[in-house]
N, C-alpha and C. Protein backbone atom coordinates (compact mmCIF):
# COMPACT_ATOMS: atom_id res chain seq x y z
N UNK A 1 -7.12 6.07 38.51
CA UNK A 1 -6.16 6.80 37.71
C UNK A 1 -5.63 5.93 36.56
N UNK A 2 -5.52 4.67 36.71
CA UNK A 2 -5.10 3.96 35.98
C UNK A 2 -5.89 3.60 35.04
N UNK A 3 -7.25 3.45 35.04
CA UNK A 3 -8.40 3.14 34.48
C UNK A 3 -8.25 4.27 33.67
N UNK A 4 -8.43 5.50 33.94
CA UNK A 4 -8.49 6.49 33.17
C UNK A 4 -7.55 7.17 31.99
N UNK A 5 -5.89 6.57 32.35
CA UNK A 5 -4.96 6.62 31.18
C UNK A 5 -5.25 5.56 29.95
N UNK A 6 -5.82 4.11 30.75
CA UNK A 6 -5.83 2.97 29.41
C UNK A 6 -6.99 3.18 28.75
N UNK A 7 -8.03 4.36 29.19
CA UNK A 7 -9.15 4.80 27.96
C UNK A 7 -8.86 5.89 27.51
N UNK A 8 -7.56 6.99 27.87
CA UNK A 8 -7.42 7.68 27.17
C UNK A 8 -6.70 7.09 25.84
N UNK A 9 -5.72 6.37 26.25
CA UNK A 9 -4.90 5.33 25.59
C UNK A 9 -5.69 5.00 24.19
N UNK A 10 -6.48 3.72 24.62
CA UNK A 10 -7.52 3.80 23.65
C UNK A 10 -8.15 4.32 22.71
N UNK A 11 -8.91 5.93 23.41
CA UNK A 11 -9.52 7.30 22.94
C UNK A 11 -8.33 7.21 21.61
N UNK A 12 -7.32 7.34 21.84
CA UNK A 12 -5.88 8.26 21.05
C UNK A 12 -5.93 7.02 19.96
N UNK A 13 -5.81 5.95 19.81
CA UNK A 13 -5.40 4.83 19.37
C UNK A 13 -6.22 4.23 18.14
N UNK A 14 -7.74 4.57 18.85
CA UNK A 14 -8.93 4.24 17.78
C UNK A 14 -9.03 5.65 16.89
N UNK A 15 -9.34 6.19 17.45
CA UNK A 15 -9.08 7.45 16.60
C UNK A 15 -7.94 8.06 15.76
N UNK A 16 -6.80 7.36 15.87
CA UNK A 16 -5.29 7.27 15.07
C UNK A 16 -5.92 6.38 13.58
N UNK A 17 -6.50 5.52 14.35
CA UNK A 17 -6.93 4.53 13.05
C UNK A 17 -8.31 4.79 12.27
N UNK A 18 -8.85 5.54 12.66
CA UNK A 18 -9.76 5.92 11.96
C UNK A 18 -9.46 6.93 10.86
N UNK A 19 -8.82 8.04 11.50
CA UNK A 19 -8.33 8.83 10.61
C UNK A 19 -7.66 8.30 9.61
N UNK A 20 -6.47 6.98 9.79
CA UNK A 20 -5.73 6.68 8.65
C UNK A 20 -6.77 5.89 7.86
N UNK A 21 -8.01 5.34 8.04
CA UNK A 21 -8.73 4.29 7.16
C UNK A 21 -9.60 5.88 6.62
N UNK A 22 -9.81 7.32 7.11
CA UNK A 22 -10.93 8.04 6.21
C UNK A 22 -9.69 8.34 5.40
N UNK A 23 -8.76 8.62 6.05
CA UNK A 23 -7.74 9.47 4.80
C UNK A 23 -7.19 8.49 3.65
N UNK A 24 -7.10 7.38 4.13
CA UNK A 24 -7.10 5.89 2.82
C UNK A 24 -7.97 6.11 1.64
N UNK A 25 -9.14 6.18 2.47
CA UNK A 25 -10.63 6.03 1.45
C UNK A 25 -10.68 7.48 0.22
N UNK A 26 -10.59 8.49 1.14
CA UNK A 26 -10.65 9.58 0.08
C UNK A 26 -9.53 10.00 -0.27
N UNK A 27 -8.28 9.61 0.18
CA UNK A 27 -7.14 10.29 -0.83
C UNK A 27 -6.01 8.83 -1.03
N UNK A 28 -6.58 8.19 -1.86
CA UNK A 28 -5.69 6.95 -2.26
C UNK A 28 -4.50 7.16 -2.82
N UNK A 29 -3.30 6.53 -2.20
CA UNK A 29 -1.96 7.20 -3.05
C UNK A 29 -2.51 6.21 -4.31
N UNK A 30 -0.93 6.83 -5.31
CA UNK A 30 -1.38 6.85 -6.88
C UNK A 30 -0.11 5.95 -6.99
N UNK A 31 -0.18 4.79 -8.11
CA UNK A 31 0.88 4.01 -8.70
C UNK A 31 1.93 4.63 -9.38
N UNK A 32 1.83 5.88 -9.91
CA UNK A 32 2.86 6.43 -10.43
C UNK A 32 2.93 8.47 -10.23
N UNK A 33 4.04 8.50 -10.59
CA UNK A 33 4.03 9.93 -9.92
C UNK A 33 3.66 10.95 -11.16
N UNK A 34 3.28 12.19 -10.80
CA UNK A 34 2.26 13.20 -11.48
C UNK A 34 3.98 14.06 -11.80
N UNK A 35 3.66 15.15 -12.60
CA UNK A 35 4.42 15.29 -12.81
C UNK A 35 5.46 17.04 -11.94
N UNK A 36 6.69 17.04 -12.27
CA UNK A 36 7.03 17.71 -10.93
C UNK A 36 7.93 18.96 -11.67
N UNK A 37 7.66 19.95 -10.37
CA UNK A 37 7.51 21.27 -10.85
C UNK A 37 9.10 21.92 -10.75
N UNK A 38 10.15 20.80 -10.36
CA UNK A 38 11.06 21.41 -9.82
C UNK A 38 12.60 21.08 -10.69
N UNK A 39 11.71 19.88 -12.23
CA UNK A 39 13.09 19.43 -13.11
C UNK A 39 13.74 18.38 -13.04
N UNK A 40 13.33 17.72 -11.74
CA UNK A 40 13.58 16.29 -11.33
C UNK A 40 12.95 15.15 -12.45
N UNK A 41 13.30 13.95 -12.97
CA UNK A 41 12.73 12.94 -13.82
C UNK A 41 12.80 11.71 -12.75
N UNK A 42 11.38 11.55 -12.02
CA UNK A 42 11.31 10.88 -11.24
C UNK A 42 11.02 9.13 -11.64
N UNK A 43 11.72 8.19 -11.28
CA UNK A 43 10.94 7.04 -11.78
C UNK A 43 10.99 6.34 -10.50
N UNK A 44 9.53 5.47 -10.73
CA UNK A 44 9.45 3.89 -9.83
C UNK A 44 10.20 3.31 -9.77
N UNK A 45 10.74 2.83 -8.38
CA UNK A 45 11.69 1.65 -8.47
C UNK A 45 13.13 1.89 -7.63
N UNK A 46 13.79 0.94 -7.78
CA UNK A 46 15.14 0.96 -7.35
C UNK A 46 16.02 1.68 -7.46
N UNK A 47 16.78 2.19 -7.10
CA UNK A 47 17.88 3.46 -7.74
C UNK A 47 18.72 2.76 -7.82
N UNK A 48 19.35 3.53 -9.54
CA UNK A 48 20.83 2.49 -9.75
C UNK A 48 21.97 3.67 -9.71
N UNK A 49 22.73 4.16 -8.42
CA UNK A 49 23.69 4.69 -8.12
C UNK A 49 24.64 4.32 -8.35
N UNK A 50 25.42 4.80 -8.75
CA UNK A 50 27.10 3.97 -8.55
C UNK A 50 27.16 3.31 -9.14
N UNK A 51 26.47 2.93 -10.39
CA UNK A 51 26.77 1.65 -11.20
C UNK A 51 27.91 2.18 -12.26
């Protein structure tokens, strides 16, 4: 029984990481943002609140 949770374990684990290295490969996030449909002026970086 025990044998059989630490390869499901496994099963779940390798396959977590696979998916995140195919979904890496074909959908690479982007350095800057596209532009947005809702009026927002989005920029990179730090937010300066309250200044």
């Amino acid at each position: 029984m025990k044998k059989q949770f630490i390869v499901i374990v496994l099963v779940v684990l390798v396959s977590l990481i696979v998916d995140y290295g195919i979904r890496g490969y074909y959908y690479p996030q982007k350095d800057d943002f596209e532009l947005s449909g809702t009026g927002w002026i989005l920029e990179k970086g730090a937010p300066e609140a309250f200044l």
